[in-house]
C-alpha atoms as a PDB file:
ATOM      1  CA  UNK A   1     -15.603   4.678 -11.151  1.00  0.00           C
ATOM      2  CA  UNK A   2     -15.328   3.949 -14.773  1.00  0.00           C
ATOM      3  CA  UNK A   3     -14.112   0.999 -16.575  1.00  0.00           C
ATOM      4  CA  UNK A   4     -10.849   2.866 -17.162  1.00  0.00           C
ATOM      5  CA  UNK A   5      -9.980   4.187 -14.009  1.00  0.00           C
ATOM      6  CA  UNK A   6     -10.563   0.326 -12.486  1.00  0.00           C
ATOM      7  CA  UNK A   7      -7.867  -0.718 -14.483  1.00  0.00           C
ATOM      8  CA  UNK A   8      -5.621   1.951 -13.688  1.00  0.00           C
ATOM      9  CA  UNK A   9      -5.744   1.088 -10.203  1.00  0.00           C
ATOM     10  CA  UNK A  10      -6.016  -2.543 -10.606  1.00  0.00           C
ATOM     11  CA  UNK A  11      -2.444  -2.022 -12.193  1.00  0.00           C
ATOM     12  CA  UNK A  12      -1.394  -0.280  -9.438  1.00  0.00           C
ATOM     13  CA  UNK A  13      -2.410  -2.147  -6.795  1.00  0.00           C
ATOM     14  CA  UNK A  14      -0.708  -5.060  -8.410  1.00  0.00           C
ATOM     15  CA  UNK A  15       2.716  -3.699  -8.743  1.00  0.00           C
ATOM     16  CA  UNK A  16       2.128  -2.269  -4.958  1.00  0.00           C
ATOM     17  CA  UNK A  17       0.991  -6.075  -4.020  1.00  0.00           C
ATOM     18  CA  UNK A  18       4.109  -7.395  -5.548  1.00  0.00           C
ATOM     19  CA  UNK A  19       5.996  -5.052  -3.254  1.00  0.00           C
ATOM     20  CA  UNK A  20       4.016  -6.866  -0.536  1.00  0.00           C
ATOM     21  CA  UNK A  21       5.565 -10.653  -1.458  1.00  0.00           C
ATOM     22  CA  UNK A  22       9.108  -9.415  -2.182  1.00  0.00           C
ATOM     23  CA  UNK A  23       9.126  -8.170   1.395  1.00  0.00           C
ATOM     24  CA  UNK A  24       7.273 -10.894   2.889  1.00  0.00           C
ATOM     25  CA  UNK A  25       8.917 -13.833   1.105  1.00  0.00           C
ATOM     26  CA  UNK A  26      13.098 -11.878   1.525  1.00  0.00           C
ATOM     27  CA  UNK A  27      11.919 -10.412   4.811  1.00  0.00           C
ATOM     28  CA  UNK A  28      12.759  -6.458   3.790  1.00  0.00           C
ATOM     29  CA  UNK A  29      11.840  -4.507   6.994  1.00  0.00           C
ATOM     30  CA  UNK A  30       8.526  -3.429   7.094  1.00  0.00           C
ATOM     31  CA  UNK A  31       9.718   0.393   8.141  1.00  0.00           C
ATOM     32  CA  UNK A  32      11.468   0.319   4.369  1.00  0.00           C
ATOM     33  CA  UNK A  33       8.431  -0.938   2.631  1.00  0.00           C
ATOM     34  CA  UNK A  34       6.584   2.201   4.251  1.00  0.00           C
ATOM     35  CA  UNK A  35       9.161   4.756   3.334  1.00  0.00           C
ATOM     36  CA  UNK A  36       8.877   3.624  -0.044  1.00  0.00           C
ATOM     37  CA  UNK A  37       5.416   2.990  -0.702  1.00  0.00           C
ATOM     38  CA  UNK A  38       3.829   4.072   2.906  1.00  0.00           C
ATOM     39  CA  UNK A  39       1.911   6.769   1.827  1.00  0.00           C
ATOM     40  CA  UNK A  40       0.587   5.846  -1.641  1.00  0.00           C
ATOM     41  CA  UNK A  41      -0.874   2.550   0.008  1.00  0.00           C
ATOM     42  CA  UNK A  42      -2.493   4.528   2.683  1.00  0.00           C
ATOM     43  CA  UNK A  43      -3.886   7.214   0.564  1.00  0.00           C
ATOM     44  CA  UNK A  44      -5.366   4.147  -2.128  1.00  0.00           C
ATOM     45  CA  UNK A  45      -7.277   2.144   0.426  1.00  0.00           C
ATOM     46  CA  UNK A  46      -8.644   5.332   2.102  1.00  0.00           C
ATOM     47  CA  UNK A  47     -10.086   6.304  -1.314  1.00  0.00           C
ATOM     48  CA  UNK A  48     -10.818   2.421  -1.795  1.00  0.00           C
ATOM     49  CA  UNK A  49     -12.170   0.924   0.955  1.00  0.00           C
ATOM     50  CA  UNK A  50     -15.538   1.471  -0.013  1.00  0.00           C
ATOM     51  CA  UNK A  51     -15.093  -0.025  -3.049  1.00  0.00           C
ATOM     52  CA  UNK A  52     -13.670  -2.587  -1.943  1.00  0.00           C
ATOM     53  CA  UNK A  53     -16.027  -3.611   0.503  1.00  0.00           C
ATOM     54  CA  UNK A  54     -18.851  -3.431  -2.186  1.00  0.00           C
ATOM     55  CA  UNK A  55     -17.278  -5.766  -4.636  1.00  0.00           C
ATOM     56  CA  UNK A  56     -16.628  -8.200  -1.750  1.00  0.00           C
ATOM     57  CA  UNK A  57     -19.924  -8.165  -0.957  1.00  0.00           C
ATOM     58  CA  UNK A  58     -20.910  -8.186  -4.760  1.00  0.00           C
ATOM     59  CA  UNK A  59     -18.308 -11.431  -5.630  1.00  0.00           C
ATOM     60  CA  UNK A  60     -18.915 -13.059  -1.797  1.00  0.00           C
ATOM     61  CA  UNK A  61     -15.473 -13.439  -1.277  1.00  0.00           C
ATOM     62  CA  UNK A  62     -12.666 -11.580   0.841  1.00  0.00           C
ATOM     63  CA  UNK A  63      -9.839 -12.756  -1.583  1.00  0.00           C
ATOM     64  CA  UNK A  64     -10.196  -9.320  -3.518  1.00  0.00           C
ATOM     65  CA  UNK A  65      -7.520  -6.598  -2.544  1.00  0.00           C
ATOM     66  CA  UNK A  66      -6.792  -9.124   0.342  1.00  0.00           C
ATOM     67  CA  UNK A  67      -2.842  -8.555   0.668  1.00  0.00           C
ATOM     68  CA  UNK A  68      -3.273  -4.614   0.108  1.00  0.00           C
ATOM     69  CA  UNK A  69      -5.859  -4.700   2.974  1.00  0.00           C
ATOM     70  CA  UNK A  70      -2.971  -6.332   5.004  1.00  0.00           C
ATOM     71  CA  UNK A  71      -0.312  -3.957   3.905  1.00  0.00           C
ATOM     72  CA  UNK A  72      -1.997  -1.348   4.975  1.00  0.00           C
ATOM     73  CA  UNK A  73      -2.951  -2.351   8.498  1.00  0.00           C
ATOM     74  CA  UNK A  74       0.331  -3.469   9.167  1.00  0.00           C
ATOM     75  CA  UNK A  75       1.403   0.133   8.442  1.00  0.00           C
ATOM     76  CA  UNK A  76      -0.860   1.721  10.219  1.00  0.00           C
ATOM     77  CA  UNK A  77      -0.288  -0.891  13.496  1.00  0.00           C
ATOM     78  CA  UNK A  78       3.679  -0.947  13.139  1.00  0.00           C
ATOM     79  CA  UNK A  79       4.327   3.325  11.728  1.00  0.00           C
ATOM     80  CA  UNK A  80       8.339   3.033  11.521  1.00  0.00           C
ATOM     81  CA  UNK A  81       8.760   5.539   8.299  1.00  0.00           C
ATOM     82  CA  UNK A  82      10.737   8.090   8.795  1.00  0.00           C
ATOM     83  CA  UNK A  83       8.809   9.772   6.389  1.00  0.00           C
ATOM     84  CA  UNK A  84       5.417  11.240   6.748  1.00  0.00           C
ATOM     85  CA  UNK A  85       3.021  14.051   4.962  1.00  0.00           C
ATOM     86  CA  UNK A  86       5.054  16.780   6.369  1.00  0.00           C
ATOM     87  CA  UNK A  87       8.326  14.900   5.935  1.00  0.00           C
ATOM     88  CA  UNK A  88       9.198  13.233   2.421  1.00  0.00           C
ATOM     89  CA  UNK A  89      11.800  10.696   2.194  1.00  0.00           C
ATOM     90  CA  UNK A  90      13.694  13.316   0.018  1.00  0.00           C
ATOM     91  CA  UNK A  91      14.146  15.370   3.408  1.00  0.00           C
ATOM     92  CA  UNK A  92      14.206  12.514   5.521  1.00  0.00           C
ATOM     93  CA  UNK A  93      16.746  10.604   3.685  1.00  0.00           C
ATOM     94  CA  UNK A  94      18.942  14.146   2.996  1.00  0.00           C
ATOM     95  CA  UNK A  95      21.718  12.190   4.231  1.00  0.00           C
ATOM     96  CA  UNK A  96      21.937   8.964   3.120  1.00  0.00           C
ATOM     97  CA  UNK A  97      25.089   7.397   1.798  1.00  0.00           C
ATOM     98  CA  UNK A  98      25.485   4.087  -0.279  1.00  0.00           C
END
């Protein structure tokens, strides 16, 4: 990866991240977090995992991309989205009413 695509989706994993605290600190239900953001999160640490686990082993700490590890595994463990790759939330949520 270049320098330039690193901080593309350094940015991105932070704004995911934050989604991470506001639902762990004001207790949002994990099933919303993944209808929102599900499948961007799993489709970033599938493409970087790898990477991950090199600069871990590079830095010798875990610390790096620790809470977007976490997100993701608690997605895959708990699956509640209504949404999937052959559903968006834009058919799944047809109905919806405020």
């Amino acid at each position: 990866m270049d320098v330039s695509t690193i901080a593309n989706v350094a940015t991105a994993i932070t704004v995911i991240t934050g989604g991470v605290f506001g639902w762990f600190e004001v207790r949002h239900p994990l099933s919303m977090v993944d209808d929102m953001m599900g499948g961007i999160v799993r489709v970033t640490w599938r493409k970087l995992e790898r990477y991950v686990a090199h600069d871990r082993a590079r830095s010798g700490s875990q610390k790096g991309w620790e809470w977007f590890q976490w997100l993701y595994e608690q997605m895959e463990k708990h699956h509640r989205s209504k949404t999937s790759l052959r559903i968006g939330a834009f058919e799944a949520h047809r109905d919806w009413k405020p």
